[in-house]
C-alpha atoms as a PDB file:
ATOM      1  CA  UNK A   1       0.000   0.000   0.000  1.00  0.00           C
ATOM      2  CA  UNK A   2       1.101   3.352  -0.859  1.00  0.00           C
ATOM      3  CA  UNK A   3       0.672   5.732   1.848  1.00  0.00           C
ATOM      4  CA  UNK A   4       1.379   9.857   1.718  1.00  0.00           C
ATOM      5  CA  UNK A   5       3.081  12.064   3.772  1.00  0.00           C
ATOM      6  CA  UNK A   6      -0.429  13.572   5.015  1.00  0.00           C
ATOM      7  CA  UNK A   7      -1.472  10.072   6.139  1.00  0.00           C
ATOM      8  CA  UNK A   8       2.095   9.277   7.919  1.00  0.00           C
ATOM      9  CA  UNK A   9       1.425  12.293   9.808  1.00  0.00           C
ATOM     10  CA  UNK A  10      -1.679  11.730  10.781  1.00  0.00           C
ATOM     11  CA  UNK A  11      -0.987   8.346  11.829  1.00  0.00           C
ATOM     12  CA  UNK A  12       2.302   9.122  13.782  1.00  0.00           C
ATOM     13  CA  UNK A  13      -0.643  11.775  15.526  1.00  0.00           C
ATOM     14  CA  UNK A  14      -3.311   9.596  16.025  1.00  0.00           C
ATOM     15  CA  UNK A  15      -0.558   7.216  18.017  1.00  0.00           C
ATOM     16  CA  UNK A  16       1.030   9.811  20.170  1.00  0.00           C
ATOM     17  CA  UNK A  17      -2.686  11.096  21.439  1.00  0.00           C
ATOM     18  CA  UNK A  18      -3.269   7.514  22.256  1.00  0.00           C
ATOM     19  CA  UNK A  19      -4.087   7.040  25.744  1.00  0.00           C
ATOM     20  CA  UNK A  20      -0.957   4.775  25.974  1.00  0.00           C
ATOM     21  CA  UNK A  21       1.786   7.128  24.354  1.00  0.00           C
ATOM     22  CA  UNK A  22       0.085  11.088  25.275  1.00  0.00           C
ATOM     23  CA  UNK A  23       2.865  11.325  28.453  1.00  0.00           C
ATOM     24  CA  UNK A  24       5.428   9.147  27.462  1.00  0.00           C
ATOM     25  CA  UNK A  25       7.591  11.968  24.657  1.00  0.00           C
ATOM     26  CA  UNK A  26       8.176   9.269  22.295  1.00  0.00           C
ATOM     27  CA  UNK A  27       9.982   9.940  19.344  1.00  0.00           C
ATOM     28  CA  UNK A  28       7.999  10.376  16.571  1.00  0.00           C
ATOM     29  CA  UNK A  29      10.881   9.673  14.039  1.00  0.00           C
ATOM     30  CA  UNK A  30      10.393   6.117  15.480  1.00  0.00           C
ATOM     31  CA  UNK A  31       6.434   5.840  14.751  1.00  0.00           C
ATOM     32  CA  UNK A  32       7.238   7.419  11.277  1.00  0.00           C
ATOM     33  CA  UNK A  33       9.905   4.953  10.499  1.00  0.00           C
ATOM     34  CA  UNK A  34       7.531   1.847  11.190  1.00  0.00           C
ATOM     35  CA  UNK A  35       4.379   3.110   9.573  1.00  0.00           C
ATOM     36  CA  UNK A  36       6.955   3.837   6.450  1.00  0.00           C
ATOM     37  CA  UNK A  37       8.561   0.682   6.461  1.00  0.00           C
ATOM     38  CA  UNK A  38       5.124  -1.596   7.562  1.00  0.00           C
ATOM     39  CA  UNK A  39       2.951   0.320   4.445  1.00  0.00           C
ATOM     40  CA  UNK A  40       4.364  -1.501   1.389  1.00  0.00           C
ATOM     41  CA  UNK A  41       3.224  -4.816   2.828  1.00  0.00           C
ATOM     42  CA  UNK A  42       0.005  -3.950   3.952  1.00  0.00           C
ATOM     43  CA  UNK A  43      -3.464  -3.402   2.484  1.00  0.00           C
ATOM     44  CA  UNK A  44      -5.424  -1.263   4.755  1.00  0.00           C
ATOM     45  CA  UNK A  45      -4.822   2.007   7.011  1.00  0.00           C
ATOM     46  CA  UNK A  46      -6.249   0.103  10.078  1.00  0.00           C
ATOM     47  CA  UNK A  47      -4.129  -2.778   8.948  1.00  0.00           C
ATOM     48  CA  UNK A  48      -1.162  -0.659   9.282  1.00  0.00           C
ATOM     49  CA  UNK A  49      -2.304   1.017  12.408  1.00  0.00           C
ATOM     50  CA  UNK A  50      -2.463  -2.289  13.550  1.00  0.00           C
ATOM     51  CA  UNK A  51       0.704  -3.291  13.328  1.00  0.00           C
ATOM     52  CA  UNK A  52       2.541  -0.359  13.891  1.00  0.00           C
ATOM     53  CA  UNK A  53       1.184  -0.375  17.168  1.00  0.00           C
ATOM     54  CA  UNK A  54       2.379  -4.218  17.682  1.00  0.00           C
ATOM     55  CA  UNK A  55       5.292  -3.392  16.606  1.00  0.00           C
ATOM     56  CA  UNK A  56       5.782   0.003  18.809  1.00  0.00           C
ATOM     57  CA  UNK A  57       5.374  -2.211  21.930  1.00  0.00           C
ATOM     58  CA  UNK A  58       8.033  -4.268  21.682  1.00  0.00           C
ATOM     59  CA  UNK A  59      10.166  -1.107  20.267  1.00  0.00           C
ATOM     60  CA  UNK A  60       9.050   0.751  23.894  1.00  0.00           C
ATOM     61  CA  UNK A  61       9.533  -2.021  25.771  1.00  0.00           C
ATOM     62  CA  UNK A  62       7.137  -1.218  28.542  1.00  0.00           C
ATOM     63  CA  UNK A  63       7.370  -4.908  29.772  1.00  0.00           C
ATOM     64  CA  UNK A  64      10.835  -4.316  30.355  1.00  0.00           C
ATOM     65  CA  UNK A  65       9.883  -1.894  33.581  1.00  0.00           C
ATOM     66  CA  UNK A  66       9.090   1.924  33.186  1.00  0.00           C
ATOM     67  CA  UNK A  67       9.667   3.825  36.185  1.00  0.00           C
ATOM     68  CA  UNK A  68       8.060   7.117  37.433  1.00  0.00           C
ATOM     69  CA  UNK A  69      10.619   9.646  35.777  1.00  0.00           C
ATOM     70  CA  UNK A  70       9.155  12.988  38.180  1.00  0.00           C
ATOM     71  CA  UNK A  71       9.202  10.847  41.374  1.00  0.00           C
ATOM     72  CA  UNK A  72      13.380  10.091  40.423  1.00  0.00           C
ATOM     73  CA  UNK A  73      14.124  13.067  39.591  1.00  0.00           C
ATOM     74  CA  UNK A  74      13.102  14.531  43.008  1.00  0.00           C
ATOM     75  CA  UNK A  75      14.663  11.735  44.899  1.00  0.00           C
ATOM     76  CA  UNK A  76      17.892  12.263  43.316  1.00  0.00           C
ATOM     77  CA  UNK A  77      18.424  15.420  44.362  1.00  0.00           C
ATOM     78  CA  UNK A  78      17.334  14.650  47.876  1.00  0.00           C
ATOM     79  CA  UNK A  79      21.116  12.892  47.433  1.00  0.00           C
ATOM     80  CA  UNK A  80      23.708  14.945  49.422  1.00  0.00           C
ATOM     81  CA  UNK A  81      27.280  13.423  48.301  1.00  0.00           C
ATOM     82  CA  UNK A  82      27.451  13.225  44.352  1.00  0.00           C
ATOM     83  CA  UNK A  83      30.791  11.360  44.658  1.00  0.00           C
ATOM     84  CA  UNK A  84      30.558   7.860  42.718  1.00  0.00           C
ATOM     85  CA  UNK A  85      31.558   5.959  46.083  1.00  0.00           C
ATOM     86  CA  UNK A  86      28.876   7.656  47.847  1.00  0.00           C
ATOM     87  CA  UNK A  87      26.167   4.659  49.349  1.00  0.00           C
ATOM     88  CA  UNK A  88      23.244   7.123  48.982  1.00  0.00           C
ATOM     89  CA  UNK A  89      24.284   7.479  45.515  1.00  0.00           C
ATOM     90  CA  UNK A  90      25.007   3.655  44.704  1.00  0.00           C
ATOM     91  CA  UNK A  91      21.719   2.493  46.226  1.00  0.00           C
ATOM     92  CA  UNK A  92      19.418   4.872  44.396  1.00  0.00           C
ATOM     93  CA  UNK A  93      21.253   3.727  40.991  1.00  0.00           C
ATOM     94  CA  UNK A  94      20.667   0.014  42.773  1.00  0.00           C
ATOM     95  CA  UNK A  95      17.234   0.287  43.041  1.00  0.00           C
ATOM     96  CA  UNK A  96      16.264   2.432  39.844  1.00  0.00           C
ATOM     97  CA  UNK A  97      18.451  -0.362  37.829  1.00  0.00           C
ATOM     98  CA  UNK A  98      16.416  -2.616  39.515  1.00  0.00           C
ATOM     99  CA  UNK A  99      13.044  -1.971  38.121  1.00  0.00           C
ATOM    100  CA  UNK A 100      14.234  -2.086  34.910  1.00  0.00           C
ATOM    101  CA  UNK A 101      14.461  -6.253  33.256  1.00  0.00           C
ATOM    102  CA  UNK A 102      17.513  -6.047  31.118  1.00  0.00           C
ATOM    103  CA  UNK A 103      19.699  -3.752  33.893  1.00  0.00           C
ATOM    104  CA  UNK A 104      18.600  -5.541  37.116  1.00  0.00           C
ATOM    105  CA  UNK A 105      19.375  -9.012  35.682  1.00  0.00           C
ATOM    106  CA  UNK A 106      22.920  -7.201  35.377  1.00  0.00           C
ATOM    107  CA  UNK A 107      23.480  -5.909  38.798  1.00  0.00           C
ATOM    108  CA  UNK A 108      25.157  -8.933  41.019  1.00  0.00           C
ATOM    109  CA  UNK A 109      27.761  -8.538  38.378  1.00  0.00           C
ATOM    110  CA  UNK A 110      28.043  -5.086  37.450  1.00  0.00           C
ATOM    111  CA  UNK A 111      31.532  -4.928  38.730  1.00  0.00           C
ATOM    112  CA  UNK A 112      32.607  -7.772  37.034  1.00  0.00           C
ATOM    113  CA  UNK A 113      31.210  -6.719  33.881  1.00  0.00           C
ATOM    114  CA  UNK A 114      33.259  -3.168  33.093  1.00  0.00           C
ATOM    115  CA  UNK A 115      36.280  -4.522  34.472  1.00  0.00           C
ATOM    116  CA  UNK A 116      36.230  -7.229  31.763  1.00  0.00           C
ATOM    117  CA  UNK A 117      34.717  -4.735  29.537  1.00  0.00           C
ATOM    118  CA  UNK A 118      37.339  -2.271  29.847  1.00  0.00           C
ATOM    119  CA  UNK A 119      39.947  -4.430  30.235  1.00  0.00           C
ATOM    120  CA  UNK A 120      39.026  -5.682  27.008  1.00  0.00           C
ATOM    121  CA  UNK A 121      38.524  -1.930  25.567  1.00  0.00           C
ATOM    122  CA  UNK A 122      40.714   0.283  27.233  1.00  0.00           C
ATOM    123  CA  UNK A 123      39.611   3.222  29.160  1.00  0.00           C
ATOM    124  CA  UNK A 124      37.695   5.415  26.827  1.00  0.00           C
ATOM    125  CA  UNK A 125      37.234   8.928  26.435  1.00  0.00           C
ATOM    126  CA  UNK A 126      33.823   9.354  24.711  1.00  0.00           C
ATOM    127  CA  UNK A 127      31.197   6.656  24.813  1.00  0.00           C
ATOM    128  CA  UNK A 128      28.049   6.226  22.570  1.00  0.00           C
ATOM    129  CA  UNK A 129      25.102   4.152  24.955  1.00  0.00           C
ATOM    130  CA  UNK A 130      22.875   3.225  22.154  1.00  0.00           C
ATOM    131  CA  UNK A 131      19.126   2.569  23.056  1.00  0.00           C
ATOM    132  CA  UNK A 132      20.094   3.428  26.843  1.00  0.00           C
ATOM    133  CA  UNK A 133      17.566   2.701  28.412  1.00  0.00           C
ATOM    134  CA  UNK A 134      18.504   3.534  32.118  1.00  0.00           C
ATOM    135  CA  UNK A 135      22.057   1.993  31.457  1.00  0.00           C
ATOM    136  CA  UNK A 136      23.539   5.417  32.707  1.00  0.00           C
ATOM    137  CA  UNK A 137      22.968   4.461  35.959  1.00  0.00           C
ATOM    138  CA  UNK A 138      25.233   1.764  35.859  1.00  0.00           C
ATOM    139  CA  UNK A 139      28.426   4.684  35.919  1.00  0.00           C
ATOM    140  CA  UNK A 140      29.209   4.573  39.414  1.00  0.00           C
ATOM    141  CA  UNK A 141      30.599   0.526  38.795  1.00  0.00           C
ATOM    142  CA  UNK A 142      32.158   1.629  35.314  1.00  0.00           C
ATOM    143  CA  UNK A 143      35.611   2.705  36.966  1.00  0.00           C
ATOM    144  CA  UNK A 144      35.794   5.836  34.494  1.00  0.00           C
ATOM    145  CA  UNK A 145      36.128   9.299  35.396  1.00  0.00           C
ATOM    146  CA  UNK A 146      33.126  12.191  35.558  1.00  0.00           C
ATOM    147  CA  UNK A 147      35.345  13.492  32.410  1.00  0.00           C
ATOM    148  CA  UNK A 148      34.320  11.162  30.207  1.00  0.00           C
ATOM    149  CA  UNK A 149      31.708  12.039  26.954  1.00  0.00           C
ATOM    150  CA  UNK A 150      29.142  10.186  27.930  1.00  0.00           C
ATOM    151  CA  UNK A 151      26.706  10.368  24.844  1.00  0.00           C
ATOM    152  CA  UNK A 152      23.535   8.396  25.601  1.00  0.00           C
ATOM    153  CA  UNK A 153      20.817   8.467  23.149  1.00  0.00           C
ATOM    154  CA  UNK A 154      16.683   6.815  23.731  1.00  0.00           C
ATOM    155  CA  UNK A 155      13.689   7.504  22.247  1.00  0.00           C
ATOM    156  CA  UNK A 156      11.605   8.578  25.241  1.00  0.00           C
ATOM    157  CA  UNK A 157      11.884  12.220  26.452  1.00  0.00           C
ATOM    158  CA  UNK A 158      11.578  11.548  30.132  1.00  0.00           C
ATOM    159  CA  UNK A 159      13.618   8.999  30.712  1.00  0.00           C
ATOM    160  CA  UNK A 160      16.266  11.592  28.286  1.00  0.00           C
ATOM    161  CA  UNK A 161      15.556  14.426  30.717  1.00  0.00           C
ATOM    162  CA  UNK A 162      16.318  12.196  33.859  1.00  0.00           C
ATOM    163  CA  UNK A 163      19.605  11.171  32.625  1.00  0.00           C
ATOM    164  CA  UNK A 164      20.557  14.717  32.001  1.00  0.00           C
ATOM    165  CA  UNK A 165      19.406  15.174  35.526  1.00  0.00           C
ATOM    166  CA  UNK A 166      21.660  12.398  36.609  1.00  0.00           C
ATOM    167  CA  UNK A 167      24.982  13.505  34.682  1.00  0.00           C
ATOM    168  CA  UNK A 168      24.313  17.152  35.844  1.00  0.00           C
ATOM    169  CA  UNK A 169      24.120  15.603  39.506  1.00  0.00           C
ATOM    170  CA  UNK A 170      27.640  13.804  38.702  1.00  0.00           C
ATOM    171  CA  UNK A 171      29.564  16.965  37.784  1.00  0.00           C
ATOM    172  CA  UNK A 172      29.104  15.430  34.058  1.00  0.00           C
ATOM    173  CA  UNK A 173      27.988  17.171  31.125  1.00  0.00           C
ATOM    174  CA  UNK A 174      24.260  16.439  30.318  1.00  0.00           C
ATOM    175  CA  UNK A 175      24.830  14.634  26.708  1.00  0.00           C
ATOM    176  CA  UNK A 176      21.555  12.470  26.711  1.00  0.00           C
ATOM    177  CA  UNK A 177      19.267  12.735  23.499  1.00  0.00           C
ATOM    178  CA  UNK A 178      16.015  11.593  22.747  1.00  0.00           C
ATOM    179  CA  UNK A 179      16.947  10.655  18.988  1.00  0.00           C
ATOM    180  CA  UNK A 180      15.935   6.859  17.083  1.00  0.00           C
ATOM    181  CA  UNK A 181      19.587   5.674  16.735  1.00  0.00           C
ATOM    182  CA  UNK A 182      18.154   3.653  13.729  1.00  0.00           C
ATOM    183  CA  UNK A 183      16.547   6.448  11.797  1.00  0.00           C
ATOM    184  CA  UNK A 184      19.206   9.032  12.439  1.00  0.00           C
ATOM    185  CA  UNK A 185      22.718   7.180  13.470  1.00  0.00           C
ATOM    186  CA  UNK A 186      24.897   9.673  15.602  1.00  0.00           C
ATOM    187  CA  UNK A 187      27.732  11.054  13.896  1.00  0.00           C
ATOM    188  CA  UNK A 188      29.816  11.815  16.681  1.00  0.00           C
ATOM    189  CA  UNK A 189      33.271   9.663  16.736  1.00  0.00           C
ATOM    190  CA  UNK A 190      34.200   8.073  19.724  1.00  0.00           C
ATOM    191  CA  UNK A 191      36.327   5.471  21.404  1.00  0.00           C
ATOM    192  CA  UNK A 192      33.503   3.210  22.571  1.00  0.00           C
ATOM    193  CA  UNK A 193      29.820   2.343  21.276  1.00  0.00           C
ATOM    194  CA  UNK A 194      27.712   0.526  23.657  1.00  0.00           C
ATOM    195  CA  UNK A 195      24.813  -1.563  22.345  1.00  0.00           C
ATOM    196  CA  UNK A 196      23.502  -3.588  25.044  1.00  0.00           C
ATOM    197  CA  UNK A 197      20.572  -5.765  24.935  1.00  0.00           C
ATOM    198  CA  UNK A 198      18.952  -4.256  22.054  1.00  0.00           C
ATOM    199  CA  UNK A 199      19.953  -5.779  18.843  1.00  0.00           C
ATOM    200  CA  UNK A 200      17.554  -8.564  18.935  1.00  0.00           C
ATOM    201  CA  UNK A 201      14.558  -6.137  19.496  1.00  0.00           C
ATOM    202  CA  UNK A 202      16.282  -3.852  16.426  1.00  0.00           C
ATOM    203  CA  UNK A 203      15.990  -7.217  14.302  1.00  0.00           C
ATOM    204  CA  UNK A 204      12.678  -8.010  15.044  1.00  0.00           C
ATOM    205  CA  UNK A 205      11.976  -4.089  14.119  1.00  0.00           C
ATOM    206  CA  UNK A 206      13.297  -4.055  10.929  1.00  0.00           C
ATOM    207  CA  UNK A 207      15.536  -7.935   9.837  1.00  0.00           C
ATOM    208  CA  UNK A 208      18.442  -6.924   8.621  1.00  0.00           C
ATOM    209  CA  UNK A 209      18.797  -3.828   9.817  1.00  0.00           C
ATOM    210  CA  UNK A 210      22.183  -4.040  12.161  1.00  0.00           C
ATOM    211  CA  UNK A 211      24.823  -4.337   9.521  1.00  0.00           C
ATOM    212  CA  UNK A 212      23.540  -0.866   8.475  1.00  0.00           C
ATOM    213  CA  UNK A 213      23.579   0.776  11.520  1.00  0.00           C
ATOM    214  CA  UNK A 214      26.761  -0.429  13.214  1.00  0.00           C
ATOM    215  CA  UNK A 215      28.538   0.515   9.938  1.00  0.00           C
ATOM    216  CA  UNK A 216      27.696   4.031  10.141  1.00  0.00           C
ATOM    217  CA  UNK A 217      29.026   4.844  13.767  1.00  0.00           C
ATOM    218  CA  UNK A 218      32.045   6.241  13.577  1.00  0.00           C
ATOM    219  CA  UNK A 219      33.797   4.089  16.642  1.00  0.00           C
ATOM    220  CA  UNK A 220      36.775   2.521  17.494  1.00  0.00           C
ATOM    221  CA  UNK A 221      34.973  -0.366  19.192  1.00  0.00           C
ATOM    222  CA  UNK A 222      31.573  -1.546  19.146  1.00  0.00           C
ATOM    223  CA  UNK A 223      30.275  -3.702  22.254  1.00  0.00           C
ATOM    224  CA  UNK A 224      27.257  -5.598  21.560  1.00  0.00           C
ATOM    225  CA  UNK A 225      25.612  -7.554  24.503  1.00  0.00           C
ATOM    226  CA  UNK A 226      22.886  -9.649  24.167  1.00  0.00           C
ATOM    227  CA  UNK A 227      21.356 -11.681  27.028  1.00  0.00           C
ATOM    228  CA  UNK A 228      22.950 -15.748  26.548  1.00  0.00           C
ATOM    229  CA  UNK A 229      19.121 -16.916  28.355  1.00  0.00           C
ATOM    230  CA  UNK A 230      15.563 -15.802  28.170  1.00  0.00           C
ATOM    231  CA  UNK A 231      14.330 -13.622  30.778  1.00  0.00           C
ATOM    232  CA  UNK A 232      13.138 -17.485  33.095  1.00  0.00           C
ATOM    233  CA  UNK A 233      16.307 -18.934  32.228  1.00  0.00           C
ATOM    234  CA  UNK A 234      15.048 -21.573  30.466  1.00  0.00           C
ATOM    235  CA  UNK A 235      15.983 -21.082  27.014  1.00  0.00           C
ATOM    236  CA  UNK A 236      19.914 -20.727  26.217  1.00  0.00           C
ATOM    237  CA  UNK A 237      20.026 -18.028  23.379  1.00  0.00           C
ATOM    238  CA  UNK A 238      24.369 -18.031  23.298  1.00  0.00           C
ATOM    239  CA  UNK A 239      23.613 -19.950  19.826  1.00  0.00           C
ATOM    240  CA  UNK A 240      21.470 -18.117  17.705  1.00  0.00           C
ATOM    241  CA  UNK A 241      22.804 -14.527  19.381  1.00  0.00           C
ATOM    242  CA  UNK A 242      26.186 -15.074  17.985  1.00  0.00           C
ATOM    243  CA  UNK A 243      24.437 -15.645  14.647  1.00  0.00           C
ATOM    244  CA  UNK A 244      22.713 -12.747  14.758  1.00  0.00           C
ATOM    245  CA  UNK A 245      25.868 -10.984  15.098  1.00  0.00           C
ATOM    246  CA  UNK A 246      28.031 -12.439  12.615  1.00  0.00           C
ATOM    247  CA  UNK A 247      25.195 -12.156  10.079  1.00  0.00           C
ATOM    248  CA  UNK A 248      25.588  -8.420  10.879  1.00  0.00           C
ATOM    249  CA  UNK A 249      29.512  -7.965  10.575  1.00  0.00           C
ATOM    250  CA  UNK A 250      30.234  -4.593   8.927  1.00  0.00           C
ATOM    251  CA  UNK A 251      32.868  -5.129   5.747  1.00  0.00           C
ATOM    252  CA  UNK A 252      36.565  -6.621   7.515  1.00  0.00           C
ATOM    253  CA  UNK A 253      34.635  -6.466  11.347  1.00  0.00           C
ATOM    254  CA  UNK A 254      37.109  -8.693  13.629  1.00  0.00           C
ATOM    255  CA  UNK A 255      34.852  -9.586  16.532  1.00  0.00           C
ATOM    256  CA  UNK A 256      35.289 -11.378  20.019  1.00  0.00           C
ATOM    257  CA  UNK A 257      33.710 -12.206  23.028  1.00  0.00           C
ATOM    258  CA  UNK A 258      33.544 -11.937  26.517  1.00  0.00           C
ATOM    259  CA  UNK A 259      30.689 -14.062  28.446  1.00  0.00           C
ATOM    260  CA  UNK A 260      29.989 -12.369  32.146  1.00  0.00           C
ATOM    261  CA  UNK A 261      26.779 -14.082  33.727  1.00  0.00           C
ATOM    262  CA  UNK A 262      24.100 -14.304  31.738  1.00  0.00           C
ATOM    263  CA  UNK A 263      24.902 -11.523  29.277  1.00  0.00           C
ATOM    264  CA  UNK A 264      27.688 -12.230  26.245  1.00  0.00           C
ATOM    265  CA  UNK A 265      29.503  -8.937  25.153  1.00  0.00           C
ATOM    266  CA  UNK A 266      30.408  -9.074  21.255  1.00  0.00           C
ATOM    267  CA  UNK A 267      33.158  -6.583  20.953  1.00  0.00           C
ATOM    268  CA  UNK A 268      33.392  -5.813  17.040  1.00  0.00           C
ATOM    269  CA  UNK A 269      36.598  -3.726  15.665  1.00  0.00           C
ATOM    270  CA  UNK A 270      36.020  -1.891  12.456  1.00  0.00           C
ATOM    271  CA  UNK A 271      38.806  -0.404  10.176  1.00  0.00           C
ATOM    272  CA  UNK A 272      37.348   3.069  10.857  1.00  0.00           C
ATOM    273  CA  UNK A 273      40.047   5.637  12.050  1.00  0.00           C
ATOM    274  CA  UNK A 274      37.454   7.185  14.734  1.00  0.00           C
ATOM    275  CA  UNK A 275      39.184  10.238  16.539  1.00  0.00           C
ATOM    276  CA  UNK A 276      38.267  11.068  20.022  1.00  0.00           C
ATOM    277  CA  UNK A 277      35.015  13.597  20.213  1.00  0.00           C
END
């Protein structure tokens, strides 16, 4: 089906008045980008509407855990000492991690996981978060300095504004933006890109898509994670996750591995000569 600009619009408007997306400042690149790429292979408006808004749910990810973004922002600055040793500190970042699926099954070994990360890496200097999600939080156990570009990028304007909040709080300059990583990749170079737990969901969003979008960030090193389990720990996924990746290699990618838990970090080199932003 052929669909105008006029009827994108209207559609990416009738979705953000919904009663489900009116607070949440979603993106509406995103909601554009699926009713764009869903049209050609459907035969109806209300077909597309349909699954646009199937689709949008598992983009979202409210299953995952959405917290109450006014209610955090007020207890963090309740916090006194800022410094990234501080327990006040540490246990707010605990507990917000915590209500969050793909960040709180990462918290016994958060320690463990950026020391083998950057062991792996190297201390960078500027850092893409890709998708954050509330990943941020995690920077008191990353070991890296309140110097560090910390770029984080997600599609919902709350969560955004809260991790502003957050840097600001750590003496860090506020560099989270609500932009669609997959509609409009960042151009800013940088040591590290961080990808975690997201490019399964950006496969089921648009197959394919990966290759694409890793090969146009301009980073030294891209870290991939991807959970090696379902969310029960029933289902080992180590298997079909590393095809997933490979499938996706950008032209001469060298990748390898490091398993921590139940999370497998793909750390993919690239020939690209990214400088320091």
């Amino acid at each position: 089906m052929k669909i105008d600009e006029t009827a994108v619009q209207a559609m990416v408007a009738k979705v953000l008045d919904s009663k489900k997306y009116r607070h949440s400042g979603l993106n509406p690149a995103t909601i554009e980008d699926l009713i764009k790429d869903e049209a050609p292979h459907t035969t109806s408006l209300k077909e597309l509407l349909k699954i646009v808004r199937r689709k949008l749910h598992n983009v979202v990810a409210p299953y995952l855990g959405e917290p109450d973004y006014a209610a955090l922002t007020e207890d963090l600055q309740k916090i006194q000492d800022r410094s990234l040793d501080s327990p006040q500190l540490i246990e707010f970042c605990r507990t917000a991690l915590s209500g969050h699926a793909s960040t709180a099954e990462r918290i016994p070994v958060m320690s463990e996981f950026y020391s083998q990360l950057f062991a792996a890496t190297g201390q960078p200097h500027t850092i893409l978060d890709l998708a954050c999600g509330l990943h941020p939080l995690a920077f008191p156990w990353m070991g890296l300095p309140i110097t560090v570009r910390y770029h984080a990028y997600d599609i919902l304007q709350p969560r955004v504004d809260f991790i502003n909040q957050f840097f600001l709080k750590l003496g860090m300059a506020p560099l989270a933006e609500n932009r669609d990583v997959l509609v409009n990749p960042p151009t800013q170079p940088a040591d590290l890109g961080i990808f975690f737990k997201e490019a399964h969901r950006f496969e089921k969003r648009q197959p394919g898509c990966n290759r694409v979008f890793w090969e146009s960030l301009h980073v030294k090193t891209l870290a991939v994670s991807l959970p090696s389990q379902n969310l029960s720990g029933t289902l080992n996924l180590l298997d079909g996750h590393r095809r997933l990746v490979h499938a996706n290699l950008p032209e001469n990618g060298r990748v390898n591995e490091i398993l921590v838990d139940t999370e497998i970090i793909f750390l993919i080199e690239t020939n690209l000569d990214a400088q320091n932003g």
